[in-house]
N, C-alpha and C. Protein backbone atom coordinates (compact mmCIF):
# COMPACT_ATOMS: atom_id res chain seq x y z
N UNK A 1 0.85 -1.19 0.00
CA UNK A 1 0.00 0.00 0.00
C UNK A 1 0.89 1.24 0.00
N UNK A 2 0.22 2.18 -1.44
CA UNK A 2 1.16 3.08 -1.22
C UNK A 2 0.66 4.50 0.31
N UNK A 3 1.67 4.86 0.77
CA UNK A 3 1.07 5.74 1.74
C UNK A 3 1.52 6.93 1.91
N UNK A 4 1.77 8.26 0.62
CA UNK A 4 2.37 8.98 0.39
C UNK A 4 1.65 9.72 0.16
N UNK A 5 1.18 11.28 0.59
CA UNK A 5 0.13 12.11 -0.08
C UNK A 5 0.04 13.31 -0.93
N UNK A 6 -0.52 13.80 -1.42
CA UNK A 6 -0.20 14.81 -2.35
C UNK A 6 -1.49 15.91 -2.57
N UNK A 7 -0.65 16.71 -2.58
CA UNK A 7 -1.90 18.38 -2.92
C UNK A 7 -2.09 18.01 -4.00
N UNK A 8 -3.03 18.78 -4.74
CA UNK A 8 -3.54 18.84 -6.18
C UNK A 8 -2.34 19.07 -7.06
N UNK A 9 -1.50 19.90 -6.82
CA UNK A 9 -0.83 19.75 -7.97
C UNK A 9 0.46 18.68 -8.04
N UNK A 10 0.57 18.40 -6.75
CA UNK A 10 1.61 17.27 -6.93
C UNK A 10 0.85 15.88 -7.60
N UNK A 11 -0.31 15.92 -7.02
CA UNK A 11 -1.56 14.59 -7.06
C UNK A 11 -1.12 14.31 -8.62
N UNK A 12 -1.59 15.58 -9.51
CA UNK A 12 -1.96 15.87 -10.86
C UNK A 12 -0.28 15.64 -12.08
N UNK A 13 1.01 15.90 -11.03
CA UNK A 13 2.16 15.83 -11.21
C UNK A 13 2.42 13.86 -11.59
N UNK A 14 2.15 13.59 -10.67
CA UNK A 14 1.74 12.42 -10.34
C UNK A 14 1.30 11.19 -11.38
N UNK A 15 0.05 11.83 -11.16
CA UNK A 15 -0.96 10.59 -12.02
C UNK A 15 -0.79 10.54 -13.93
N UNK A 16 -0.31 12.18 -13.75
CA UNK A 16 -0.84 12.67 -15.37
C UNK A 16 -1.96 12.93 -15.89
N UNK A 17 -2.59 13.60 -14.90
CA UNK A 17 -3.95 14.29 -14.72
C UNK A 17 -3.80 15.89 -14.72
N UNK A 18 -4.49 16.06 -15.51
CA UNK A 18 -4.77 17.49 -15.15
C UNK A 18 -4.99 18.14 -13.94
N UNK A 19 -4.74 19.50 -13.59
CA UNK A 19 -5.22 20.12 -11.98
C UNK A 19 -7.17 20.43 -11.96
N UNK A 20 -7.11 21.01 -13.41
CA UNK A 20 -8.74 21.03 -13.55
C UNK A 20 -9.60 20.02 -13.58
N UNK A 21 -9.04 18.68 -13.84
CA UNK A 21 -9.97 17.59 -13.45
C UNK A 21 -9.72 16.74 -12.39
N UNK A 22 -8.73 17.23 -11.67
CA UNK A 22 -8.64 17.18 -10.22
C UNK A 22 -9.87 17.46 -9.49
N UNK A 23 -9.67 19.01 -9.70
CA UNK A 23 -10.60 19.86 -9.10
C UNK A 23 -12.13 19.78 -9.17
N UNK A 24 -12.39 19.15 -10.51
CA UNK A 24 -13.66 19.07 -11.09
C UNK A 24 -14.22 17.78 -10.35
N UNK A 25 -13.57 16.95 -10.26
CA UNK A 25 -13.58 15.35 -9.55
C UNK A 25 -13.86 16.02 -7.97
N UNK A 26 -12.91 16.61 -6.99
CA UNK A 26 -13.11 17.26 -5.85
C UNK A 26 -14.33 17.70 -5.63
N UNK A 27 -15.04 18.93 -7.13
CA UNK A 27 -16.23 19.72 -6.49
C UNK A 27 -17.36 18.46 -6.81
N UNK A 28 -17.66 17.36 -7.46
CA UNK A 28 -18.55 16.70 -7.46
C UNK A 28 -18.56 15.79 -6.88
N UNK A 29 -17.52 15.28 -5.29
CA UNK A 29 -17.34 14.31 -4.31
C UNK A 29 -16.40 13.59 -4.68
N UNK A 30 -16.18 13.52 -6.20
CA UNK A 30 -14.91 11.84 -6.36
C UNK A 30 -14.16 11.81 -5.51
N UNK A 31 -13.18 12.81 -6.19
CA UNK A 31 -11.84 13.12 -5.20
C UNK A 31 -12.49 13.77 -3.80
N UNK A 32 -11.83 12.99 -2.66
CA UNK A 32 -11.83 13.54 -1.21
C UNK A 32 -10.28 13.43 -0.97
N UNK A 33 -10.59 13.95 0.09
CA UNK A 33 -9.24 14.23 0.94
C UNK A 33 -8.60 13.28 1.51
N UNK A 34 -7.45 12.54 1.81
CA UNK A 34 -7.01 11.54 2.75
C UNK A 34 -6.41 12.37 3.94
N UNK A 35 -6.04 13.11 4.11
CA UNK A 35 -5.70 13.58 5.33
C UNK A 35 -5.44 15.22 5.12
N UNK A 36 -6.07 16.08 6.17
CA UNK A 36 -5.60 17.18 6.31
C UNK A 36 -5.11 17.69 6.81
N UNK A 37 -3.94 18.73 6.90
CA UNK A 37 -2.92 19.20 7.52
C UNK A 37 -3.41 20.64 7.50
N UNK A 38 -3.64 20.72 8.21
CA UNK A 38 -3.97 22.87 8.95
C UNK A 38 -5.22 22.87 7.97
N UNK A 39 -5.13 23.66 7.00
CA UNK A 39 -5.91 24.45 5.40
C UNK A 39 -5.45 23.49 4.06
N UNK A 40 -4.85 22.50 4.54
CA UNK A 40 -3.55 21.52 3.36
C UNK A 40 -4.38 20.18 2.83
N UNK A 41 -5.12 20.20 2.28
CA UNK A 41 -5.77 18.59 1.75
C UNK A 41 -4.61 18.23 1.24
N UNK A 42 -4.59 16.68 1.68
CA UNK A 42 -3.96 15.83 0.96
C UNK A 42 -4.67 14.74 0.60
N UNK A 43 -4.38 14.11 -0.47
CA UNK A 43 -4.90 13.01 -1.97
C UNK A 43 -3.89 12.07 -1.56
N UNK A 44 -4.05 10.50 -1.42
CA UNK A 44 -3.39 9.32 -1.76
C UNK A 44 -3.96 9.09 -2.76
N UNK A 45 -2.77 7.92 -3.66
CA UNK A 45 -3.06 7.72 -4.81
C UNK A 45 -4.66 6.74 -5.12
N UNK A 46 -4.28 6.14 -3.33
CA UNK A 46 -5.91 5.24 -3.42
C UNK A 46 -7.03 5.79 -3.88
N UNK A 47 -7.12 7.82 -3.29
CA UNK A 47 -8.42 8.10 -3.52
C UNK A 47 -8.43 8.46 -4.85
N UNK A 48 -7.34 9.02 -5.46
CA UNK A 48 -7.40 8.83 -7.19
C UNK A 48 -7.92 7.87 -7.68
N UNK A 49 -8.03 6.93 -7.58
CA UNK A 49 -8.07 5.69 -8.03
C UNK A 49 -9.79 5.24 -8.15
N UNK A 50 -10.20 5.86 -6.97
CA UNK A 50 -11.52 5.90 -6.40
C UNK A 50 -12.32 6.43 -7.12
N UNK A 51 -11.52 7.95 -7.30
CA UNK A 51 -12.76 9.13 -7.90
C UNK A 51 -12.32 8.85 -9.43
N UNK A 52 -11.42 8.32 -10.32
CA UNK A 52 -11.04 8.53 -11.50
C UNK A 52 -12.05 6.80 -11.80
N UNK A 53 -12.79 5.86 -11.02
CA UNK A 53 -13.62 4.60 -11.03
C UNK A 53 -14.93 5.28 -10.91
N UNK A 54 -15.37 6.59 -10.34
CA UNK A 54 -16.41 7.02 -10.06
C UNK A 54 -17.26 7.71 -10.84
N UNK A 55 -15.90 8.32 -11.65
CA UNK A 55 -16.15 9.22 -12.90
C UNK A 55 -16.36 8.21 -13.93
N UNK A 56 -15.51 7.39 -14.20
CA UNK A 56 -15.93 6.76 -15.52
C UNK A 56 -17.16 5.42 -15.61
N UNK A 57 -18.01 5.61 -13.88
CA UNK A 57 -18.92 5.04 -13.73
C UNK A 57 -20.12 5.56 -14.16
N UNK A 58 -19.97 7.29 -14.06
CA UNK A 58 -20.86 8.08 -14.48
C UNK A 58 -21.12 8.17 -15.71
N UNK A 59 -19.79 8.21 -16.25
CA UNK A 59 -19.61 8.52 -17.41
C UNK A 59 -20.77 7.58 -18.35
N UNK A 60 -20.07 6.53 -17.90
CA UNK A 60 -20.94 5.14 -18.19
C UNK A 60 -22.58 4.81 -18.41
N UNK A 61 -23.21 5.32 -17.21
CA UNK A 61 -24.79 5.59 -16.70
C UNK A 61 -25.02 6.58 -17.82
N UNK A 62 -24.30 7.82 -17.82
CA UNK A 62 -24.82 8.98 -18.91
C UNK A 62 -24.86 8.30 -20.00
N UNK A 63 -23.83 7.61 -20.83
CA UNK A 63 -24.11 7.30 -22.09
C UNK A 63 -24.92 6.03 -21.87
N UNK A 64 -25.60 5.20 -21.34
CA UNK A 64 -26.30 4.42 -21.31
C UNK A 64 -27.99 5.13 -21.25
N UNK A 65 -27.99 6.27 -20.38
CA UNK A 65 -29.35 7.00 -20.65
C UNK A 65 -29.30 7.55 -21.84
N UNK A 66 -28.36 8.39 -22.43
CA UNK A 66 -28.01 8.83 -23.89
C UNK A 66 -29.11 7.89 -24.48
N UNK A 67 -28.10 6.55 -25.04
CA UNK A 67 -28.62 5.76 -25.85
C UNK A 67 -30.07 5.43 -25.71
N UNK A 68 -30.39 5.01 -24.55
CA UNK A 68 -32.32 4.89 -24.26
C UNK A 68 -32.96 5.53 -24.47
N UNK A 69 -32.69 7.13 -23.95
CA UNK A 69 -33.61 8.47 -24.69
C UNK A 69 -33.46 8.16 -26.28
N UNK A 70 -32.44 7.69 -27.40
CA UNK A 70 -32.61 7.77 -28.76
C UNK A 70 -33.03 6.85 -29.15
N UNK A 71 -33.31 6.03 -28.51
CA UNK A 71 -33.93 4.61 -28.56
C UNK A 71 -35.39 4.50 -29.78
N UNK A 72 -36.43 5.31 -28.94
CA UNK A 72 -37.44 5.29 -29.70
C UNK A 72 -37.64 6.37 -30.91
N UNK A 73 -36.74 7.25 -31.33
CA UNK A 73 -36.18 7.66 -32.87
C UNK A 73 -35.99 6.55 -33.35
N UNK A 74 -35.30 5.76 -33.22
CA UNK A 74 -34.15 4.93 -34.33
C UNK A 74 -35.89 3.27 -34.19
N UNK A 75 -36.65 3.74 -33.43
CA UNK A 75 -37.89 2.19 -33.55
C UNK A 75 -38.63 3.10 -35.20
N UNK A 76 -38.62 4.24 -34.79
CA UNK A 76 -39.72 5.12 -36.04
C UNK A 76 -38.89 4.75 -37.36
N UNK A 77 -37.88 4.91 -37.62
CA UNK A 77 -37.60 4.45 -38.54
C UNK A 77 -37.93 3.24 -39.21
N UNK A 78 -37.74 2.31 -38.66
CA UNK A 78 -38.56 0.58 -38.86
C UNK A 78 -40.08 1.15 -39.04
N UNK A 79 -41.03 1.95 -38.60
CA UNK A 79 -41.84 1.90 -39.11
C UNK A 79 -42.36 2.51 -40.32
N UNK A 80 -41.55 3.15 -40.62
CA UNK A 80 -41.89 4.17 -41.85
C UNK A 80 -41.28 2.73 -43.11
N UNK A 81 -42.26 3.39 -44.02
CA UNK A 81 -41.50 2.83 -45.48
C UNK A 81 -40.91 4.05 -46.07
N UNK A 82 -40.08 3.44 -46.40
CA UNK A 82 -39.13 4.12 -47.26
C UNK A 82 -39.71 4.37 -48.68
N UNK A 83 -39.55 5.54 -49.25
CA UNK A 83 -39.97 6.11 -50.34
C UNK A 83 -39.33 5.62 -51.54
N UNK A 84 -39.93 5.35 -52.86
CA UNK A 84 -39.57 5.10 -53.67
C UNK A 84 -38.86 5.83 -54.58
N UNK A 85 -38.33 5.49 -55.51
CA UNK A 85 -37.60 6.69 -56.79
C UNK A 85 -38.99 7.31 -57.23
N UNK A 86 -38.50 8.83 -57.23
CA UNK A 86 -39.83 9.90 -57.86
C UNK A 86 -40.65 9.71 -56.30
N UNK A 87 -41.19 8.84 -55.46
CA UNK A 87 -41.93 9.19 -54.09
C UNK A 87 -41.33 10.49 -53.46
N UNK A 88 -42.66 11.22 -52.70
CA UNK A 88 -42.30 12.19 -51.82
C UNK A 88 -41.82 11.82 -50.99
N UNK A 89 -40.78 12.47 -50.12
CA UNK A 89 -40.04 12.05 -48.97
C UNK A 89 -41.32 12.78 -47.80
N UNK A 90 -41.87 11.89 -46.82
CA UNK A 90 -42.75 13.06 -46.35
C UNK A 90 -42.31 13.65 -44.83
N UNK A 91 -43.06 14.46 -44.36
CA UNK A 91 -42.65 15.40 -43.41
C UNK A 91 -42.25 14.30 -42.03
N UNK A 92 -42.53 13.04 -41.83
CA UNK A 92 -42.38 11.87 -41.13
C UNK A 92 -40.84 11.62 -41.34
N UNK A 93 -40.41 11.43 -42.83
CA UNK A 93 -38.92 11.19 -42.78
C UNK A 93 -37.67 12.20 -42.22
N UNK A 94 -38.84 13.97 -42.68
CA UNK A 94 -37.33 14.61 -42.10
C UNK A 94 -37.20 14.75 -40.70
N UNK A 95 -38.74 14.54 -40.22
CA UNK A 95 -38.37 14.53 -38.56
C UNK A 95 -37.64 13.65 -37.95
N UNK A 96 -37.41 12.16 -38.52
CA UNK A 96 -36.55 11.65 -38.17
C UNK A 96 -35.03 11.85 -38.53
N UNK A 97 -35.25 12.48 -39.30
CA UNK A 97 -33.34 13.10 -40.18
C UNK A 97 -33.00 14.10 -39.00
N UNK A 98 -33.72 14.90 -39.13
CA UNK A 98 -33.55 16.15 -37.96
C UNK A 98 -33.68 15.74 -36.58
N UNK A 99 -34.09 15.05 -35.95
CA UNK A 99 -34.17 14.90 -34.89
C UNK A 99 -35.24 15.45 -34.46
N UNK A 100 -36.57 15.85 -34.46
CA UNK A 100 -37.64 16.38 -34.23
C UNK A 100 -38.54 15.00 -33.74
């Protein structure tokens, strides 16, 4: 176990992380603190590890709702027929082109 701690910018020195997605991880809970000294947060690499599993858990859930909200666009298509050569394309097809 490593047991060595680090401010944000050493943390970020560190991992090969940015300080802004340090920070960004911090203001939405990932990243917490392992120990504080006076006004001094300090980061082990454990809680990196934690909040950088937390984030790409989210990440995960978002594009999984993504895909379900577009879900029932992409069923309308299967129901439409497709227009023939010389057929009107009708106002049904561009709402699905456009996203409407």
């Amino acid at each position: 176990m490593d047991y060595r701690r680090f401010n944000i910018s050493q943390l970020s020195r560190e991992t090969n992380t940015s300080r802004q997605l340090l920070h960004s991880w911090k203001r939405k809970g990932y990243l917490k603190p392992t120990q504080i000294v006076g006004t001094m947060e300090k980061y082990s690499i454990d809680a990196f590890l934690k909040a950088e599993k937390l984030h790409n858990e989210t990440i995960k859930k978002e594009l999984i709702q993504y895909a379900d909200s577009i879900q029932p666009k992409q069923s309308k298509t299967k129901k439409l027929k497709m227009p023939g050569i010389g057929e009107k394309i009708t106002d049904a097809h561009w709402d699905i082109i456009f996203g409407n």
